[in-house]
Protein backbone atom coordinates (compact mmCIF):
# COMPACT_ATOMS: atom_id res chain seq x y z
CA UNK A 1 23.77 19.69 44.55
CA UNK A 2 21.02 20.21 42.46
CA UNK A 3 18.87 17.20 40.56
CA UNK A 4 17.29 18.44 37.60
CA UNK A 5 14.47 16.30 35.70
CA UNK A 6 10.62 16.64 34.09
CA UNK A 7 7.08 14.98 33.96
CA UNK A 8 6.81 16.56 30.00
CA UNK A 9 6.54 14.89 26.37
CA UNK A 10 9.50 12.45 26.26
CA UNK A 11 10.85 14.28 23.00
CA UNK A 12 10.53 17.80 24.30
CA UNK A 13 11.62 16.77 27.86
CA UNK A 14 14.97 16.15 26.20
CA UNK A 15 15.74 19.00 24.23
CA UNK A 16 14.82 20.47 28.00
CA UNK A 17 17.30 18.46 30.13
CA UNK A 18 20.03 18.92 27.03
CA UNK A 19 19.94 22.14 27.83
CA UNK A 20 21.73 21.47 31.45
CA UNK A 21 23.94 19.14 30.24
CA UNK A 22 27.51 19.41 31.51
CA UNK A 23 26.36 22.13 34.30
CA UNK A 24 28.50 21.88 37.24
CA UNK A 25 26.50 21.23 40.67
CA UNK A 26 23.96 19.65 38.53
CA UNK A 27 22.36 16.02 38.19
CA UNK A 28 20.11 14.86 35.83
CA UNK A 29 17.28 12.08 35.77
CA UNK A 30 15.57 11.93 32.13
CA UNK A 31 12.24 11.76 32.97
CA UNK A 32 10.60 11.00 36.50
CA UNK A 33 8.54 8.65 35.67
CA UNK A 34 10.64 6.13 33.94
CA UNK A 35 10.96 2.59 36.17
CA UNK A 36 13.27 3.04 39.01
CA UNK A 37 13.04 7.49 39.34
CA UNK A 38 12.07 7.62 42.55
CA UNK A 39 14.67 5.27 43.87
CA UNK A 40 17.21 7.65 42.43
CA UNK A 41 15.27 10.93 44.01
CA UNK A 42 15.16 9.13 47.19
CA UNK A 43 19.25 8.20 47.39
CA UNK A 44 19.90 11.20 46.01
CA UNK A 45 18.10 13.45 48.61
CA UNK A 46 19.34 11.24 51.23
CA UNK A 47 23.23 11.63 50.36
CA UNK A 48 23.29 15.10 51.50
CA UNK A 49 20.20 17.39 53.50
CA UNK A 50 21.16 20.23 51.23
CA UNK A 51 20.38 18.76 47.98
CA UNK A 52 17.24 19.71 46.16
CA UNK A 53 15.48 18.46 42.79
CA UNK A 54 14.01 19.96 40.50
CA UNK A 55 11.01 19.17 38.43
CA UNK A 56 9.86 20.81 35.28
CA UNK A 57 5.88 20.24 34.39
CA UNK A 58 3.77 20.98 31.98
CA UNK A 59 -0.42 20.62 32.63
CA UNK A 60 -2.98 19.09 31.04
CA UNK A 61 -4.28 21.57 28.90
CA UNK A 62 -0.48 22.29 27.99
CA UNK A 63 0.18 18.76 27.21
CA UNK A 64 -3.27 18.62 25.29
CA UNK A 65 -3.26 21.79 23.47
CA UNK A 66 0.63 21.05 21.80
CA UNK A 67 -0.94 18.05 20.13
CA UNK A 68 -4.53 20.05 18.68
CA UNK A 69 -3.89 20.07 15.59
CA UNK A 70 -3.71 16.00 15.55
CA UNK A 71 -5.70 13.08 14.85
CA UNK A 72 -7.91 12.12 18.06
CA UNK A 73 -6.06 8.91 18.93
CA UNK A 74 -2.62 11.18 19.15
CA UNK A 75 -4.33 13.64 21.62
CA UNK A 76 -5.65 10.49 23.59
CA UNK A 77 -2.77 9.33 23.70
CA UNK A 78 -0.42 12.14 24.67
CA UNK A 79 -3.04 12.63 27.43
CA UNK A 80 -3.04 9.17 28.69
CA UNK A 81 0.77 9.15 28.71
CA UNK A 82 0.56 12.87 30.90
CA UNK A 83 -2.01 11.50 33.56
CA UNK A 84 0.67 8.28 33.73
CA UNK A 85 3.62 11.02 34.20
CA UNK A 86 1.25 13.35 36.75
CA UNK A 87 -0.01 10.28 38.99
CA UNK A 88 3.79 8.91 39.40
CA UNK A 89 5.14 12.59 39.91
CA UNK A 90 2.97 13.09 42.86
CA UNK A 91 3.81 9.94 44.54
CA UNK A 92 7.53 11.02 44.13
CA UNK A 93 6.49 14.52 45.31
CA UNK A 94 5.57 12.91 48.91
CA UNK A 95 8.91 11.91 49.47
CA UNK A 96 10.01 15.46 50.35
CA UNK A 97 7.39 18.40 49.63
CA UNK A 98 10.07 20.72 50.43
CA UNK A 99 13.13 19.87 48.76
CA UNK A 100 11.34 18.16 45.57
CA UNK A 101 10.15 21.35 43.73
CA UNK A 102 7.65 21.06 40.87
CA UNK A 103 8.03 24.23 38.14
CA UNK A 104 5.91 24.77 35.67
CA UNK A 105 8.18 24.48 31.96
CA UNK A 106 5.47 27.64 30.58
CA UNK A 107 6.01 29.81 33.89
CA UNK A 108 10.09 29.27 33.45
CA UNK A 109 10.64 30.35 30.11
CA UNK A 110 8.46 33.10 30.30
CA UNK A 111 10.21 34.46 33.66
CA UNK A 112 13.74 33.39 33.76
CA UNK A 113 14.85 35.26 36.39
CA UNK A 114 12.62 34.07 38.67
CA UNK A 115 14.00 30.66 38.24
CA UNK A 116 17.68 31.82 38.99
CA UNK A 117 16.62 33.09 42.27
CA UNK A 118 15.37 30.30 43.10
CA UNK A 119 17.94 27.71 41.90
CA UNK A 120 20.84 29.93 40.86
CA UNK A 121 20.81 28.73 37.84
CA UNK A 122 20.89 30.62 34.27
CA UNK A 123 19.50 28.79 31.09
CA UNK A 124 17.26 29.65 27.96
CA UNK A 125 14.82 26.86 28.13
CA UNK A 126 12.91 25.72 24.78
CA UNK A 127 9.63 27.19 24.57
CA UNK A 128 6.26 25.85 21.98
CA UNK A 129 5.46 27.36 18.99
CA UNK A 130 2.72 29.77 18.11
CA UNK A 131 0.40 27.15 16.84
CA UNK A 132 0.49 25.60 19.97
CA UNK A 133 0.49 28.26 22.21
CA UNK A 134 -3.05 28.69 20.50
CA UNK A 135 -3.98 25.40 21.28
CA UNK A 136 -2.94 25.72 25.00
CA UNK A 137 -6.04 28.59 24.95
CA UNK A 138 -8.39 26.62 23.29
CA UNK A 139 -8.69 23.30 25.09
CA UNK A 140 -7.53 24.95 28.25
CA UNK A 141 -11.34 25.07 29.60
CA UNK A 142 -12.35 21.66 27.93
CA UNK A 143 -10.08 19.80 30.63
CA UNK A 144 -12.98 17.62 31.96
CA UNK A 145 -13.28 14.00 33.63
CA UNK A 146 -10.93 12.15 35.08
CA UNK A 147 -7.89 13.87 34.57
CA UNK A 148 -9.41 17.36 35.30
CA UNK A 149 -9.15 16.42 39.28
CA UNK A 150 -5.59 15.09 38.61
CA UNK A 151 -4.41 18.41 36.93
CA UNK A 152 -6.13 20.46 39.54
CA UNK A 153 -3.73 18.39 42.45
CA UNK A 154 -0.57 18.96 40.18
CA UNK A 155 -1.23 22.60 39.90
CA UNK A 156 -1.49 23.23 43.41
CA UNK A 157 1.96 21.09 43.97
CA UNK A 158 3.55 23.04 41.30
CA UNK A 159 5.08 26.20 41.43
CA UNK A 160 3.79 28.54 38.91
CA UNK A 161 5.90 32.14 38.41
CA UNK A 162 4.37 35.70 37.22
CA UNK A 163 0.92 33.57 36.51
CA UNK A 164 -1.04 36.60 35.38
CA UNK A 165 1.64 37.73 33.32
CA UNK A 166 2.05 34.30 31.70
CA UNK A 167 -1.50 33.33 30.82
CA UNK A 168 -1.60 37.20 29.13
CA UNK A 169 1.39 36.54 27.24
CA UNK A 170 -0.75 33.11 25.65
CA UNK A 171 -3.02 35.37 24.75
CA UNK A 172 -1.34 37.71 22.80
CA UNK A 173 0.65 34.87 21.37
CA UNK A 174 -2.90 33.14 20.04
CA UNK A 175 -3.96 36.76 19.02
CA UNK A 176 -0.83 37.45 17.01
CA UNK A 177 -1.21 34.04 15.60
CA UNK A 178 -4.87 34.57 14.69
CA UNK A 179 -4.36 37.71 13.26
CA UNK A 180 -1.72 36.06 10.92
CA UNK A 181 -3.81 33.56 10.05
CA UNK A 182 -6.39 35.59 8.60
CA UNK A 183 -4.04 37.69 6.72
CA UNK A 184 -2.88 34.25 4.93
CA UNK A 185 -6.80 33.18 4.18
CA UNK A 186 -7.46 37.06 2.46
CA UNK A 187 -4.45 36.16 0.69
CA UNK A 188 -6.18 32.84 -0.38
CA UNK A 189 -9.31 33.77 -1.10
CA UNK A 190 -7.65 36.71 -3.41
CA UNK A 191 -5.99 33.51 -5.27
CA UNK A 192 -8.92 31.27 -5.47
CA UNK A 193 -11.30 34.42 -6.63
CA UNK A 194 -8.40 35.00 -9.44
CA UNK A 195 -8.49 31.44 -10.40
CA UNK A 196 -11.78 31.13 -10.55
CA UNK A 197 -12.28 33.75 -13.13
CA UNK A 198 -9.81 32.22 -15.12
CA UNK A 199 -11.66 28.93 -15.16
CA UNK A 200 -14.58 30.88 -15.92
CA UNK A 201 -12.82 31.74 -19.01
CA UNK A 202 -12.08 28.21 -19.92
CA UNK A 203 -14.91 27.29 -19.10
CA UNK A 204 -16.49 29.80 -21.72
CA UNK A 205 -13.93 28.90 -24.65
CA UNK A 206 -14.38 24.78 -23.96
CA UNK A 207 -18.81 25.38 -24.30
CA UNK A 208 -17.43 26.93 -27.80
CA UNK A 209 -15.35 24.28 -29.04
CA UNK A 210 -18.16 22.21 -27.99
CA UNK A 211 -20.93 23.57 -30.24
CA UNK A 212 -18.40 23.25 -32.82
CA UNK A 213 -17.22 19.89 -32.09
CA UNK A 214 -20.90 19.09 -32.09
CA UNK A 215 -21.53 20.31 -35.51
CA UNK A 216 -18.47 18.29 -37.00
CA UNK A 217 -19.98 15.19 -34.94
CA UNK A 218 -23.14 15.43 -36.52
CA UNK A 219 -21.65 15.50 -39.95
CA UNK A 220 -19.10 12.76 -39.18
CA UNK A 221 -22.16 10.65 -37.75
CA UNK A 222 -24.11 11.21 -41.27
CA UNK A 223 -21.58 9.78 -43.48
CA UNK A 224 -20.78 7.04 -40.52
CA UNK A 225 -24.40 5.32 -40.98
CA UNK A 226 -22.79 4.31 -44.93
CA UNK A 227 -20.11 2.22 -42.57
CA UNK A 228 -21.85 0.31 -40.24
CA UNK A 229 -22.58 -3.20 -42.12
CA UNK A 230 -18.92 -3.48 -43.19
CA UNK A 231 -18.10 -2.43 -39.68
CA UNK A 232 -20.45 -5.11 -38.31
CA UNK A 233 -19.11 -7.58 -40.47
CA UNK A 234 -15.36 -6.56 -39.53
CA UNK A 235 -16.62 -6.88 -35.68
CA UNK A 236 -18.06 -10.69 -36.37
CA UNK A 237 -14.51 -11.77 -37.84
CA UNK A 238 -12.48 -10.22 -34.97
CA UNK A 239 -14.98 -12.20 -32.36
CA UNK A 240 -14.76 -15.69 -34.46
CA UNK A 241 -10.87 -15.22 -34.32
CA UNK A 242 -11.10 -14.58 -30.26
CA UNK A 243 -13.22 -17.56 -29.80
CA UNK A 244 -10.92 -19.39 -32.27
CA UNK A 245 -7.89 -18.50 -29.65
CA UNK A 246 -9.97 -18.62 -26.20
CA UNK A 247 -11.08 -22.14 -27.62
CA UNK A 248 -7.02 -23.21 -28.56
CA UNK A 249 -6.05 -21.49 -25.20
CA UNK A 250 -8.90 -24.06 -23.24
CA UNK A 251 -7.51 -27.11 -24.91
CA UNK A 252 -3.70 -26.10 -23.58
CA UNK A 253 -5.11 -25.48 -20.22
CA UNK A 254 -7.11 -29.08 -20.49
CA UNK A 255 -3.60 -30.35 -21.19
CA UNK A 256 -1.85 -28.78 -18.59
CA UNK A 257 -4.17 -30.26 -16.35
CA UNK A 258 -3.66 -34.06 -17.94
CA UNK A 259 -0.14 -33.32 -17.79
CA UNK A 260 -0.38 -32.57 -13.98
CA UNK A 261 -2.48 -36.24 -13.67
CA UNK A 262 0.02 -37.61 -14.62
CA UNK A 263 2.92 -36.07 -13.23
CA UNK A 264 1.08 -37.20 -9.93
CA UNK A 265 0.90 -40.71 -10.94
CA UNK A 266 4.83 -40.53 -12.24
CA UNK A 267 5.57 -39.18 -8.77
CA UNK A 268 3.19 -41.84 -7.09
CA UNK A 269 5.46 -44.70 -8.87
CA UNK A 270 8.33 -43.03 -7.66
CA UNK A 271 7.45 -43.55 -4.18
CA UNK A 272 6.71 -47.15 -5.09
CA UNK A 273 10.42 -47.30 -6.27
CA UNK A 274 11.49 -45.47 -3.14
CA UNK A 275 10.24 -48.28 -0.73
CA UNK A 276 11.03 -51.24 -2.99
CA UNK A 277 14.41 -50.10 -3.28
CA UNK A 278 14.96 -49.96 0.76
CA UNK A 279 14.35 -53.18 0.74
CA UNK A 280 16.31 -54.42 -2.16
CA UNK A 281 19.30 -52.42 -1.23
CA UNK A 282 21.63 -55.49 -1.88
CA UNK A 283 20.12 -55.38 -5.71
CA UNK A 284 20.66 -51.76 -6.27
CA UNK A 285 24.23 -52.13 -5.60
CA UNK A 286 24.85 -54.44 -8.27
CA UNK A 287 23.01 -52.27 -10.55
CA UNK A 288 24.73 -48.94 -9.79
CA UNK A 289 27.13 -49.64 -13.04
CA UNK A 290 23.94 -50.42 -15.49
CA UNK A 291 21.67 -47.12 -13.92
CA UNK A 292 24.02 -44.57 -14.35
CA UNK A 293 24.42 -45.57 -18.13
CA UNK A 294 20.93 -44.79 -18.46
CA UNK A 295 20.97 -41.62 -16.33
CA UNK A 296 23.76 -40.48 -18.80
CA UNK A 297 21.19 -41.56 -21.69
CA UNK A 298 18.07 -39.61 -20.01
CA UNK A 299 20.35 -36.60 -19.51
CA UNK A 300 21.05 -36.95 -23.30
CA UNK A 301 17.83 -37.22 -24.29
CA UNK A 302 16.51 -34.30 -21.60
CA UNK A 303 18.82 -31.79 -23.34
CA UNK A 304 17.60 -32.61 -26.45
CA UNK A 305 14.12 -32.63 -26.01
CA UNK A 306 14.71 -28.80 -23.94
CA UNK A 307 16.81 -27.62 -26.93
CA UNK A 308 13.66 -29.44 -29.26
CA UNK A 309 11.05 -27.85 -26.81
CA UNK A 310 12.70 -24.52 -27.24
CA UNK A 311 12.56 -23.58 -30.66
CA UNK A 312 8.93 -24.73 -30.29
CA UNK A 313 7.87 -22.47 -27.07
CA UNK A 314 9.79 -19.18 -29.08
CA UNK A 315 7.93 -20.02 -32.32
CA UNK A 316 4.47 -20.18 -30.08
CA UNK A 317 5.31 -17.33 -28.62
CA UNK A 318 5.85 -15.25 -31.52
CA UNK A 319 2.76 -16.94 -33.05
CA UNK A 320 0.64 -15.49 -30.29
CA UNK A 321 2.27 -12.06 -30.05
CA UNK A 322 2.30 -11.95 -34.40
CA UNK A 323 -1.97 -12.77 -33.59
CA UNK A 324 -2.19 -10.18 -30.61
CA UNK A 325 -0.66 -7.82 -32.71
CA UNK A 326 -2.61 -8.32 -35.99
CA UNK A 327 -5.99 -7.94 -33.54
CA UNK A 328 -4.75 -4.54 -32.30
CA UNK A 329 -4.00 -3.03 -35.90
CA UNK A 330 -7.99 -4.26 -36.62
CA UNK A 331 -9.02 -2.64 -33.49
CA UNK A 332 -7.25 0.61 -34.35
CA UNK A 333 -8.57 0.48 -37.83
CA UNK A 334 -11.97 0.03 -36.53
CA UNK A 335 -12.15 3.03 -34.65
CA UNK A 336 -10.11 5.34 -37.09
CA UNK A 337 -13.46 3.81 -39.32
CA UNK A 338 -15.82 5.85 -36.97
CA UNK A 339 -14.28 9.15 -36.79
CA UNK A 340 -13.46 8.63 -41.05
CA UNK A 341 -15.74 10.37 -43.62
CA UNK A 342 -15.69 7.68 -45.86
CA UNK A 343 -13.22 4.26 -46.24
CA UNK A 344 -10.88 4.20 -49.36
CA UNK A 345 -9.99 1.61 -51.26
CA UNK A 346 -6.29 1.51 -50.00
CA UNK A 347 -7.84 0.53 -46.60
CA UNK A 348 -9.98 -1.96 -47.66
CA UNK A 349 -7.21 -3.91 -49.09
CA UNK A 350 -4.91 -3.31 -46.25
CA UNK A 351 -8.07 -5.31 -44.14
CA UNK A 352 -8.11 -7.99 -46.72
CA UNK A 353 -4.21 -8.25 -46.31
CA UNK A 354 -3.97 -8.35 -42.41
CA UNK A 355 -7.04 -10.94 -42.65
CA UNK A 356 -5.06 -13.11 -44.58
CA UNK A 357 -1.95 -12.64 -42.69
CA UNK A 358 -4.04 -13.87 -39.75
CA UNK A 359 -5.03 -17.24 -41.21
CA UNK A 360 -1.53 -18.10 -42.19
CA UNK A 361 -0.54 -16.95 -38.64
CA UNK A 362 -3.14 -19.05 -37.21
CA UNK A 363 -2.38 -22.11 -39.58
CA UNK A 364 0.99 -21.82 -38.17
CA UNK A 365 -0.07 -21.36 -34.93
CA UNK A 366 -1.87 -25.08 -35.16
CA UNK A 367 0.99 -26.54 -36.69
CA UNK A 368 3.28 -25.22 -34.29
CA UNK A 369 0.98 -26.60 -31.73
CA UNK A 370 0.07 -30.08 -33.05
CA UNK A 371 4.47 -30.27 -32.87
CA UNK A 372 4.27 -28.97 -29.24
CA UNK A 373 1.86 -31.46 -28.48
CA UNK A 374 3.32 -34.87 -30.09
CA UNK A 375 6.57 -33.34 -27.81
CA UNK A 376 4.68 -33.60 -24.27
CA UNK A 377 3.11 -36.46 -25.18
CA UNK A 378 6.30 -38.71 -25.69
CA UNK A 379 7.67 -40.80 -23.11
CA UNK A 380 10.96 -38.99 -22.75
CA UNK A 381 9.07 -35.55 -21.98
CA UNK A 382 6.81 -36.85 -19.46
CA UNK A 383 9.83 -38.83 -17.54
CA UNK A 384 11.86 -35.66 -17.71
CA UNK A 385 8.72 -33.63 -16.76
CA UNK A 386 10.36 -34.12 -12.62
CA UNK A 387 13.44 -32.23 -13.61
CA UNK A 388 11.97 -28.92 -15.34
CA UNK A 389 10.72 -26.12 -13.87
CA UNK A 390 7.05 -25.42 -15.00
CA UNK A 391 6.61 -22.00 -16.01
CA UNK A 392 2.67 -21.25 -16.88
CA UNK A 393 1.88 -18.74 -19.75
CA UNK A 394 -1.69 -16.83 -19.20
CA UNK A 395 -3.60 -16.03 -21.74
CA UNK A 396 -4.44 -11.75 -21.88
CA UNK A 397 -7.80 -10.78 -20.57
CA UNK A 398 -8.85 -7.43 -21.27
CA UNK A 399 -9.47 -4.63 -18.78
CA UNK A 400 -13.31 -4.64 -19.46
CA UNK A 401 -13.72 -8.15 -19.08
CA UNK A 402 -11.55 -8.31 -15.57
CA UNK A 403 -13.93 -5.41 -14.64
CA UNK A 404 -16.82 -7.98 -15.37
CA UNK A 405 -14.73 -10.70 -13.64
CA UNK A 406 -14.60 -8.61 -10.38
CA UNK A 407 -18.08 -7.00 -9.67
CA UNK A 408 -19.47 -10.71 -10.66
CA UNK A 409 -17.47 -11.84 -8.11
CA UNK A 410 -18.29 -11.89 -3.79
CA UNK A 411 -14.35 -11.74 -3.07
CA UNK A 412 -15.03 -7.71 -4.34
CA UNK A 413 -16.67 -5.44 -1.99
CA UNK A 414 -17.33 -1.74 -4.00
CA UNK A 415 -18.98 -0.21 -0.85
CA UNK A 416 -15.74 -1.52 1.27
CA UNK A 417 -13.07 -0.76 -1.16
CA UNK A 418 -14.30 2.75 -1.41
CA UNK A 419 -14.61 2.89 2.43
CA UNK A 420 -11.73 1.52 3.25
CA UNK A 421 -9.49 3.46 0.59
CA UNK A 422 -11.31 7.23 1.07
CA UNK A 423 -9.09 8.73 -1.60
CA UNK A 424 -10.55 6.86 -4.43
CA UNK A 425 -14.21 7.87 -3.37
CA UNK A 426 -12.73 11.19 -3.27
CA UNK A 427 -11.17 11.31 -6.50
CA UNK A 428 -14.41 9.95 -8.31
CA UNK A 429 -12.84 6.85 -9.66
CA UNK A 430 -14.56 3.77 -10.85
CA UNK A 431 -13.66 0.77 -7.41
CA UNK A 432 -12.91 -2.02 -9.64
CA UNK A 433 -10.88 -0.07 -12.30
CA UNK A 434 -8.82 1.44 -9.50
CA UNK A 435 -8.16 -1.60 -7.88
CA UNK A 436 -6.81 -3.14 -11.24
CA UNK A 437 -4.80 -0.81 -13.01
CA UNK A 438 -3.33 1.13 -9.28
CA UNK A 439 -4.72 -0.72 -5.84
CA UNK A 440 -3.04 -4.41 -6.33
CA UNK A 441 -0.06 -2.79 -7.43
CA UNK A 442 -0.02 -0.81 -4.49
CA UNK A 443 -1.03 -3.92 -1.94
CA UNK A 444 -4.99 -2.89 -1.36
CA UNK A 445 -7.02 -5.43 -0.82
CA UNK A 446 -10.65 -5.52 -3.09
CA UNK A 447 -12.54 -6.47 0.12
CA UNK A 448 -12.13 -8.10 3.54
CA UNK A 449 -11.70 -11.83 2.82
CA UNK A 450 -9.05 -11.03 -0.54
CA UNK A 451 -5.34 -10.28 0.65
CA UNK A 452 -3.67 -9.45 -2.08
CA UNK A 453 0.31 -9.39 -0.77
CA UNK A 454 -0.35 -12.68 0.87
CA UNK A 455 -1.80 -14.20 -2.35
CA UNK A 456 1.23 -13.09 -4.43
CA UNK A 457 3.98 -13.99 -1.34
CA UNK A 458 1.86 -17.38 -1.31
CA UNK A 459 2.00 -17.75 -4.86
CA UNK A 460 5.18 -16.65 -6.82
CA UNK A 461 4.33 -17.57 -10.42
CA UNK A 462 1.25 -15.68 -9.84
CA UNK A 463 3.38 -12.77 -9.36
CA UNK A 464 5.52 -13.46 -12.37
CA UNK A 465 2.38 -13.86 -14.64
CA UNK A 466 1.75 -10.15 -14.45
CA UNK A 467 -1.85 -11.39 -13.94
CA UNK A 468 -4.37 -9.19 -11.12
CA UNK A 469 -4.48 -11.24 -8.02
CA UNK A 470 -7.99 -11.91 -7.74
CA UNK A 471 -8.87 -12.27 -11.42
CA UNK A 472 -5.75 -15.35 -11.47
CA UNK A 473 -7.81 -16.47 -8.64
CA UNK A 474 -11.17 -16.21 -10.55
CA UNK A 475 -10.72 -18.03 -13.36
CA UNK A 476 -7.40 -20.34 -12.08
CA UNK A 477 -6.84 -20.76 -8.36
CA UNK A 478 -11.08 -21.68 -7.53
CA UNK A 479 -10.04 -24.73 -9.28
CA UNK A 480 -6.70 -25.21 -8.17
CA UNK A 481 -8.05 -24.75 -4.60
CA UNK A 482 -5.50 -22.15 -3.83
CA UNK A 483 -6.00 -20.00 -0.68
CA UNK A 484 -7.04 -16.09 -0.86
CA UNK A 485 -6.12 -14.97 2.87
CA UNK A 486 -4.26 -16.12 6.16
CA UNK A 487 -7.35 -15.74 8.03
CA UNK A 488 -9.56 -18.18 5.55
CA UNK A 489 -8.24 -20.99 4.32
CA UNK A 490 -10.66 -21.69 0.81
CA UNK A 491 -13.36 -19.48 -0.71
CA UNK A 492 -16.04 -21.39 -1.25
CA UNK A 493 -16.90 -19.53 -4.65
C-alpha cells in the first residue's frame, strides 16, 4: 500500500491529491501537517512493513516565488504557513527515513517517469504557471534568515529528480516568459505613442477654441459691467429671503425643542401616575368603566387632530418646495444674466413676477405656520404627542456651505482622509467634496474619531433625513449630545 500526501499551498495541494483520487493501492492524507497526520503515518506504516508514503514538497523559494506578484503581507504569510508545514514534515520524516519519502512537486512533473519507477505509479500532476515559474528564479537566491537553514534541511531530506535538467527548464520558462513580456510592452508603447499624438491634436484644436472663446469672453464681459447693480440688487433680495427662511426655520427648531420639554415633563407625570396607581389599584378598578370613555374620546380627538395636522404638514410642505423652487429659477436667471449681452424687458418682468409670487408664497407660508402652531400648542396635541411618531424635517444646506461646515470642523481630517482613501489623492479631488457627494455614501469615514455607518446604524432618522452624517452632527447632534463613534462616547466640540 501506498500513502500519498503533501507539505504544499493548501489550495494547490488539493488539486494535487485529486489527482490520485480513487487509485487502487493508494491512501491519501490531505496535507501532513494538519492536527493528528502523523498519528495516521505512524498506524499506517505500522499495519504492514511494506507500506510506504509518499510526500510531495515544494521549497521555499517555490512557495515564495508563486505568490511574487502579491502584496507583502500575502508573501509573509504564505511563507510563514510553509516554514509551519516544513518544521512538522521533518518531525514526521523521523518516524521512518526510509519508507517516508519526501519528492519534490517541481522535480515530479517535470520527470514523470522517474516517479513511476519509483512508486509505480502513472499521473499528470498540476504544474505553476509561467508567471510563477519566473518568480521561482527571482527570489530563489533572496531565501535568507530563518527559514533559509530550514529549507536547506528539507532539501537534503527530499528527493529531487533530473535537478539540472529541472532548474534549466525554469529558466527557459522565465526566458520565454520575459521575452513575451516585452513583446506586449513594444506593443504598448506603439499604443501610448499613437495616443499621444492624437491628444496632441486635441490638445492643438482646444488652445484654438480657447483664443476664440477668449475673444467672445472679453466682449460678453464689456456689455456685463452695464448689469452688475441690477445684479447686485437681485443678489441682496435672494439673501434677505434666505435669512427670512433660515430665521422661520430657527423658530421651528426652538419649538421642537419646547415641544421636547415638555414631552419630558408629560412623560415625567406619567410616571407619577404609574406609581400612584399601584397603590390605588382598588380605585382604578372602579374607574375602568369611566377611563375607557375617555380613551374612546382621546382616540376621537387624536384622529382628528392627525387628519387636521395633515392637510397642514402637505400645505407646509408645498410652501417650502413652491419657495425652494422660486429661489432656483432666480439663481438660474442670475447666471443666464452673466453670460447675456444685454437683459430685455420680457425678463425683467418675469423677475418682478416670480418676486411677487414669492411674497404671496411666503405670506402663505406664515399663515400656514401661525395654523401649525396654534395646532401643537393645544392641549389635545401635546397629550397625543406620546402616541405619534416624530418625524424631523431638515432644512437644505447647500454643498458650499457643508464644505465650510466640514473644514471648520476638528471631526474632519484632510491630510487623513486623503491618506487613508489613496484614490481620491490620486484622482485630484477636493477631501471634503469627495467625502460629501461619494465617501459617506460609500461608508468612509472624514477622519479617525467620525464613524460614519455607526452614526447612521445609531441614528435611523438621521439616515432617513438624507442629511451628511457629520454635517447632521454639526449643526444638530453637538446639541443633542448624540455620539459620533463606538470608541468615543461625546465630542467635545
Amino acid at each position: 500500500m501506498l500513502m500519498i500526501t503533501h507539505a504544499l499551498e493548501p489550495e494547490f495541494g488539493s488539486s494535487v491529491m485529486e489527482r490520485f483520487n480513487g487509485k487502487p493501492g493508494v491512501v491519501l492524507l490531505d496535507n501532513i501537517a494538519q492536527g493528528g497526520a502523523s498519528g495516521r503515518v505512524r498506524e499506517f506504516l505500522a499495519a504492514e512493513p511494506s507500506n510506504r508514503v509518499l510526500v510531495f514538497v515544494d521549497f521555499a523559494a517555490e512557495r515564495l516565488g508563486a505568490m511574487y506578484q502579491q502584496e507583502a503581507s500575502v508573501q509573509q504569510t504564505a511563507i510563514d504557513e510553509w516554514v509551519s508545514q516544513a518544521g512538522a514534515l521533518l518531525e514526521v520524516h523521523k518516524q521512518d527515513r526510509k519508507r517516508i519519502r519526501l519528492v519534490s512537486l517541481a522535480s515530479a512533473v517535470f520527470d514523470p517517469h522517474a516517479l513511476k519507477d519509483e512508486f509505480h505509479i502513472t499521473m499528470e500532476l498540476p504544474s505553476h504557471s509561467p508567471e510563477q515559474a519566473l518568480g521561482m528564479t527571482l527570489v530563489e537566491k533572496l531565501v535568507t534568515g530563518d527559514y533559509a537553514e530550514l529549507d536547506l534541511h528539507l532539501r537534503a531530506c527530499t528527493r529531487t529528480y533530473n535537478e539540472s535538467a529541472l532548474m534549466a527548464e525554469k529558466a527557459k520558462q522565465a526566458a520565454d516568459f520575459i521575452i513575451t513580456q516585452q513583446l506586449e510592452i513594444a506593443t504598448l508603447q506603439r499604443a501610448l505613442k499613437a495616443e499621444a499624438e492624437e491628444k496632441q491634436a486635441i490638445t492643438n484644436d482646444a488652445e484654438k477654441r480657447t483664443m476664440t472663446l477668449r475673444a467672445e469672453l472679453k466682449s460678453v464681459n464689456a456689455s456685463n459691467k452695464e448689469l452688475n447693480s441690477e445684479n447686485s440688487l437681485l443678489l441682496d433680495q435672494l439673501h434677505k429671503v434666505q435669512e427670512d427662511l433660515e430665521r422661520k426655520l430657527l423658530e421651528v427648531t426652538e419649538q421642537e425643542k419646547l415641544a421636547k420639554k415638555n414631552e419630558k415633563a408629560l412623560q415625567a407625570k406619567q410616571n407619577e401616575l404609574v406609581k400612584e396607581k399601584a397603590s390605588n389599584d382598588k380605585a382604578i378598578e372602579r374607574l375602568k368603566t369611566q377611563h375607557a370613555k375617555e380613551l374612546d374620546s382621546l382616540d376621537a380627538s387624536l384622529k382628528a387632530e392627525k387628519a387636521k395636522n395633515k392637510d397642514l404638514a402637505e400645505e407646509n410642505d408645498l410652501i417650502l418646495n413652491q419657495l425652494h423652487l422660486v429661489q432656483e429659477e432666480l439663481e438660474r436667471y442670475y447666471q443666464e444674466l452673466r453670460s447675456t449681452k444685454q437683459l430685455s424687458d420680457s425678463h425683467a418682468r418675469k423677475f418682478e413676477q416670480l418676486n411677487e409670487s414669492m411674497k404671496l408664497q411666503s405670506r402663505k407660508h406664515s399663515r400656514a405656520q401661525v395654523q401649525l402652531n396654534r395646532v401643537q400648542n393645544a392641549f389635545s396635541w401635546k397629550v397625543t404627542k406620546v402616541f405619534r411618531s416624530a418625524i424631523r424635517l431638515y432644512p437644505r444646506v447647500r454643498l458650499s456651505e457643508q464644505v465650510e461646515l466640514l473644514k471648520a470642523s476638528d471631526l474632519f481630517d484632510e491630510t487623513w482622509y486623503l491618506k487613508t482613501y489613496p484614490d481620491v489623492q490620486k484622482a485630484g479631488l477636493d477631501a471634503a467634496i469627495h467625502y460629501l457627494r461619494h465617501g459617506a455614501k460609500e461608508g468612509r469615514n472624514p477622519g479617525p474619531n467620525f464613524d460614519t455607518q455607526w452614526y447612521l446604524q445609531q441614528y435611523p432618522d438621521v439616515q432617513k433625513s438624507k442629511l451628511n452624517a457629520l454635517v447632521h452632527y454639526i449643526l444638530y447632534g453637538i446639541d443633542e449630545n448624540r455620539k459620533v463613534s463606538p470608541r468615543l462616547l461625546t465630542h467635545r466640540a
